[in-house]
Protein backbone atom coordinates (compact mmCIF):
# COMPACT_ATOMS: atom_id res chain seq x y z
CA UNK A 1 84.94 170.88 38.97
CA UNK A 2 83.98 168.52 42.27
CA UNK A 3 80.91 166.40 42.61
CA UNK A 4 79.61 169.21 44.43
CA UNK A 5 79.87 171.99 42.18
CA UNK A 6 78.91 169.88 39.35
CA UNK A 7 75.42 169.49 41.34
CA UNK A 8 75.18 172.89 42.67
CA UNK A 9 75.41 174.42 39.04
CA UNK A 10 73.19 172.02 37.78
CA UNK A 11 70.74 172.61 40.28
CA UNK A 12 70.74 176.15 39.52
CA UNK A 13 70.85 175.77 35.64
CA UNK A 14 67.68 173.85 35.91
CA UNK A 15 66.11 176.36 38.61
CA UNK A 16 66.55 178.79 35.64
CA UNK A 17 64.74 176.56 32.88
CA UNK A 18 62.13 176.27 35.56
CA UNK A 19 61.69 179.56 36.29
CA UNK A 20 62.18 180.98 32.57
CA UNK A 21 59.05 178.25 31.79
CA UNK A 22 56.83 179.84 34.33
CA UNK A 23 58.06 183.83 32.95
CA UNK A 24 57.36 181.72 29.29
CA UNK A 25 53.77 180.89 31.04
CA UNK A 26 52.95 184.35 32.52
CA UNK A 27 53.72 185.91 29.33
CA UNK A 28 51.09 183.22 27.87
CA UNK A 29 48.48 184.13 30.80
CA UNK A 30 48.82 187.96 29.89
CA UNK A 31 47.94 187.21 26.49
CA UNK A 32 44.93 185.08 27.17
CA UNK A 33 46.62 181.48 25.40
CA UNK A 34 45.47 178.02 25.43
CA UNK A 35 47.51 175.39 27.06
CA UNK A 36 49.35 174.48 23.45
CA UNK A 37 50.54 178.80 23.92
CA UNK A 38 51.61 178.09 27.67
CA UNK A 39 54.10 175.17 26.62
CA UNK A 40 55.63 176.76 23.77
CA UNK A 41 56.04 179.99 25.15
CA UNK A 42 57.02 177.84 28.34
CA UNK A 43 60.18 175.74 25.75
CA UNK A 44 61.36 178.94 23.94
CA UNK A 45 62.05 181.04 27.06
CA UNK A 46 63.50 178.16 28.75
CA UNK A 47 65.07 176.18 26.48
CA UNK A 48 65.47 178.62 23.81
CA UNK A 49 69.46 180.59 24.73
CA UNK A 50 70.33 176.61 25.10
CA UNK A 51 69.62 175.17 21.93
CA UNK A 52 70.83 178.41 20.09
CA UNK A 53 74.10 177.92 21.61
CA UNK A 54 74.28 174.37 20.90
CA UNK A 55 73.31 174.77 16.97
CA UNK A 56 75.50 177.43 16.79
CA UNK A 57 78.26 175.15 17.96
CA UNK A 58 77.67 172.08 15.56
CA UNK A 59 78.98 169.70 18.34
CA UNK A 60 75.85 167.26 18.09
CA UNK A 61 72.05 167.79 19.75
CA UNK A 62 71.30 170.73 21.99
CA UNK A 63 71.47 168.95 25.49
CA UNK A 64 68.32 170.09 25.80
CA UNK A 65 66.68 167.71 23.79
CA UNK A 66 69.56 164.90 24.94
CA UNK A 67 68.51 165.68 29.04
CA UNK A 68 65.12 164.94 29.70
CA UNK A 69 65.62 167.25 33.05
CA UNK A 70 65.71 170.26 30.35
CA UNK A 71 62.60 169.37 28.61
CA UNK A 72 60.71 168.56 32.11
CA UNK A 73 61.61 171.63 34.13
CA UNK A 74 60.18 173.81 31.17
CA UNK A 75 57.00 171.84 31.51
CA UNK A 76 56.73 172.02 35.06
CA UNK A 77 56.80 175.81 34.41
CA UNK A 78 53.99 175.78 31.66
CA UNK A 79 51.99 173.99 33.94
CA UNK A 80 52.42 175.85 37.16
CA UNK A 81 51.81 178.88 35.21
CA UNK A 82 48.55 177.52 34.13
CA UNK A 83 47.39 176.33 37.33
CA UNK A 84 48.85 179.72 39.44
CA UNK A 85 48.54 183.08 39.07
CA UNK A 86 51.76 184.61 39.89
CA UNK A 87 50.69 187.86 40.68
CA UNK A 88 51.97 188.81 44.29
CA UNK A 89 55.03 190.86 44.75
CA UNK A 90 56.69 188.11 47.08
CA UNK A 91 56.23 185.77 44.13
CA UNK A 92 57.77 188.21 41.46
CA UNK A 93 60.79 188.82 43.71
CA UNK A 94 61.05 185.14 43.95
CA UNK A 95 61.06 184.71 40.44
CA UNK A 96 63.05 187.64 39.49
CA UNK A 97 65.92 186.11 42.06
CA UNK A 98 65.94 182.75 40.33
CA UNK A 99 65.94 184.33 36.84
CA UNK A 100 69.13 186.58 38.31
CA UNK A 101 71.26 183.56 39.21
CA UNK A 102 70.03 181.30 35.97
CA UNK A 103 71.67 184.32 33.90
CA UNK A 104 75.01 184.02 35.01
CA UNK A 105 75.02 180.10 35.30
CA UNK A 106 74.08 179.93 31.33
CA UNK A 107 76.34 182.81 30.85
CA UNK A 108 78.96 180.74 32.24
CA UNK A 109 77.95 177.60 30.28
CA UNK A 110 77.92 179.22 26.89
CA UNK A 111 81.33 180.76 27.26
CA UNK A 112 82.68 177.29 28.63
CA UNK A 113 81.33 175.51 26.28
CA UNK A 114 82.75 177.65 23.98
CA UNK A 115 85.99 177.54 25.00
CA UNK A 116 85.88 174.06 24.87
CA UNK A 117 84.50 174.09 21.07
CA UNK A 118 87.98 175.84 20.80
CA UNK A 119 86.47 179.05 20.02
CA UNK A 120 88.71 182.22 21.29
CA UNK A 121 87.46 184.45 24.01
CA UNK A 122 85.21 187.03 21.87
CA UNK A 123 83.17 184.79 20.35
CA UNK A 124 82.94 182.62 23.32
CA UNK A 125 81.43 185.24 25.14
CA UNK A 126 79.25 186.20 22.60
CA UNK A 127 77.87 182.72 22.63
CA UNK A 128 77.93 182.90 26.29
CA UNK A 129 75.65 186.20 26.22
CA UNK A 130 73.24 184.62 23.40
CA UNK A 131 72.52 181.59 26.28
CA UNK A 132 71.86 184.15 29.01
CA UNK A 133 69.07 186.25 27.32
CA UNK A 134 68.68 183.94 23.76
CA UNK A 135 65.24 182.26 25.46
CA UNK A 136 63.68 185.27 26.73
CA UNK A 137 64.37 186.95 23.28
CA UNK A 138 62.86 184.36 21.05
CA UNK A 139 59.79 184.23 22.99
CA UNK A 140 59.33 188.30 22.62
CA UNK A 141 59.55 187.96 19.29
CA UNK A 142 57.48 185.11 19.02
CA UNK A 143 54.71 187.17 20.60
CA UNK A 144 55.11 190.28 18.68
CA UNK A 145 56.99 191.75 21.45
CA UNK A 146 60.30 194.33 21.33
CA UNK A 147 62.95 191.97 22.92
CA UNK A 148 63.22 193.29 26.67
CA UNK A 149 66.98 193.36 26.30
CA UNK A 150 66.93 195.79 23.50
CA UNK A 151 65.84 198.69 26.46
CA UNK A 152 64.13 199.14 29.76
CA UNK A 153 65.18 196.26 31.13
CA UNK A 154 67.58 195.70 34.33
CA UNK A 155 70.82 195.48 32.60
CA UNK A 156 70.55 191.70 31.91
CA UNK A 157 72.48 191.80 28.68
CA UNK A 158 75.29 193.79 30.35
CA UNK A 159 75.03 191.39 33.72
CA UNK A 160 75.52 187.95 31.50
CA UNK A 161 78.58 189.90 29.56
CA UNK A 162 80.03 190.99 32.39
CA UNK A 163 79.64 187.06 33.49
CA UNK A 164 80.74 185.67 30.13
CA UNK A 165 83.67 188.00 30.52
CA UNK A 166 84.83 186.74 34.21
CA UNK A 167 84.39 182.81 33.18
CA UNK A 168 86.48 183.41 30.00
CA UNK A 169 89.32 185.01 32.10
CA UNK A 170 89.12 182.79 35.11
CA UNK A 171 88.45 179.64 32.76
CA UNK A 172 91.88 180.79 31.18
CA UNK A 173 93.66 181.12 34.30
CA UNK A 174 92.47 177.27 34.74
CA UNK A 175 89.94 178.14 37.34
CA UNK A 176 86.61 177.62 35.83
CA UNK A 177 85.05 176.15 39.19
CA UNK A 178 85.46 180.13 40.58
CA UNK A 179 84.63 181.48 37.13
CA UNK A 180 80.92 179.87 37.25
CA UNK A 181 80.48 180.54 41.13
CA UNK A 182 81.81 184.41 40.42
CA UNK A 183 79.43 184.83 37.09
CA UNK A 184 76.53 183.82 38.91
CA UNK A 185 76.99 186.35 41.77
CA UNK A 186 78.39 189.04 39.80
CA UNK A 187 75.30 188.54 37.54
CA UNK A 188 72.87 188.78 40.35
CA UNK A 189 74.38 191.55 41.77
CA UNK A 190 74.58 194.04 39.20
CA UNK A 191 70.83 193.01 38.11
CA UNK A 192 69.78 192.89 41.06
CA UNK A 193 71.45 196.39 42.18
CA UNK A 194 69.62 197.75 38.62
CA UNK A 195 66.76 196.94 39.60
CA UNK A 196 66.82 198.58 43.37
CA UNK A 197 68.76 201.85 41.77
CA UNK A 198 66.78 202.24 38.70
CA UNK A 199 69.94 202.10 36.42
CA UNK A 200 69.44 201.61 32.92
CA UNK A 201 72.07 201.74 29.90
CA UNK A 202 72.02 205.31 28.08
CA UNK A 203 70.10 206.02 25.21
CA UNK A 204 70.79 207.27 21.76
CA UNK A 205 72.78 211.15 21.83
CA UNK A 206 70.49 213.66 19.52
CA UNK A 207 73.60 215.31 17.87
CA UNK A 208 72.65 217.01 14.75
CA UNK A 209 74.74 218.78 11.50
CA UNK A 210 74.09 221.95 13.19
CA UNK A 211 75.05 221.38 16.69
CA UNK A 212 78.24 219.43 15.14
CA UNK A 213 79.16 222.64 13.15
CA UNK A 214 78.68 224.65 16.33
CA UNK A 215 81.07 222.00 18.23
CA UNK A 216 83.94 222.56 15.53
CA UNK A 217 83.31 226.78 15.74
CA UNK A 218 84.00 226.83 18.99
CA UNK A 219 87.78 225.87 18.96
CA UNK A 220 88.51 228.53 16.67
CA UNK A 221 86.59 231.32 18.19
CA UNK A 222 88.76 230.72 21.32
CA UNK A 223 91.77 230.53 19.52
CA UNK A 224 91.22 234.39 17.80
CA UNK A 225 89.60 235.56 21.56
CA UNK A 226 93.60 234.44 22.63
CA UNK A 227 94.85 236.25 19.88
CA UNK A 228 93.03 239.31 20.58
């Protein structure tokens, strides 16, 4: 990558610790915490997919504790979401933009960095995935909550696969400065267009022993209607 892109994406990653601390804080604010609740709600949903990954990988300290821009931004979040109440729709849209692009920019890291570990494409998009949407899910469950990504949300764990998926192939093709630029506007898009059209993954089928038994009859009561 150039200086440039190096600065761009690192601008954005840290737009999306920032913005992932304030989400941390208004999840805090909705459930009436204390400062102390703010800031670790504020860490895990920032900082959270990060340090997964880098654990996971076993290649020395999660860079967010070895960058003290990591630990800062998700700060800066705790506190603006305990000084401001981020309740207008401008600000949400704001918010949910940021949060769009941060998603594919740490899908793109994880699978990278993955790749780099030597890891082969599946897993390195798994890991790639787990950066994405790893923050927001620890803090759910930290608060008692059902992980947005398991349902109802806009697609985000299909958006950071999809971007995991386009790094590892245009990574492999020895293009990885296009890989991170197309996973963070592929991932925006396709969140982004979830939101405005409402689309949502399907849900479980409600197939049961009789209506399978009624499936398999039906082959062989057109077979003896062509015999008659």
């Amino acid at each position: 990558m150039s200086f440039e892109a190096d600065v761009v994406f690192d601008v954005v990653d840290l737009l999306g610790v920032l913005t992932n601390g304030i989400l941390g804080g208004v999840v805090a604010r909705q459930l009436r915490m204390d400062l102390v609740g703010f800031t670790v709600l504020a860490i895990l949903s920032g900082l959270g997919g990060g340090i997964l990954r880098d654990t996971l990988l076993q290649q020395g300290f999660p860079v967010a504790l070895t960058n003290p821009a990591y630990l800062t931004s998700s700060l800066v979040g705790a506190v603006l979401a305990y000084l401001m109440v981020f309740g207008s729709t401008w600000t949400f849209r704001a918010l949910f933009l940021a949060d769009c692009l941060s998603v594919g920019c740490w899908a793109a890291t994880g699978t990278v960095k993955a790749l780099g570990a030597g890891l082969a494409w599946p897993p390195a998009i798994l890991l790639g995935v787990v950066t994405a949407v790893g923050g927001g899910m620890i803090r759910d469950v930290a608060v008692g909550r059902l992980p947005a990504i398991f349902g109802g949300n806009t697609l985000y764990a299909t958006s950071a696969m999809i971007a995991s998926a386009l790094m590892a192939l245009l990574a492999g093709l020895g293009h990885p400065t296009w890989g991170m630029a197309g996973a963070i506007v592929v991932s925006a898009v396709v969140s982004i267009s979830a939101r405005r059209f409402g689309w949502r993954l399907p849900g479980p089928a409600n197939l049961s022993p009789s209506t399978l038994r009624k499936l398999r009859r039906r082959p062989r009561q057109g077979r003896h209607a062509h015999r008659r």
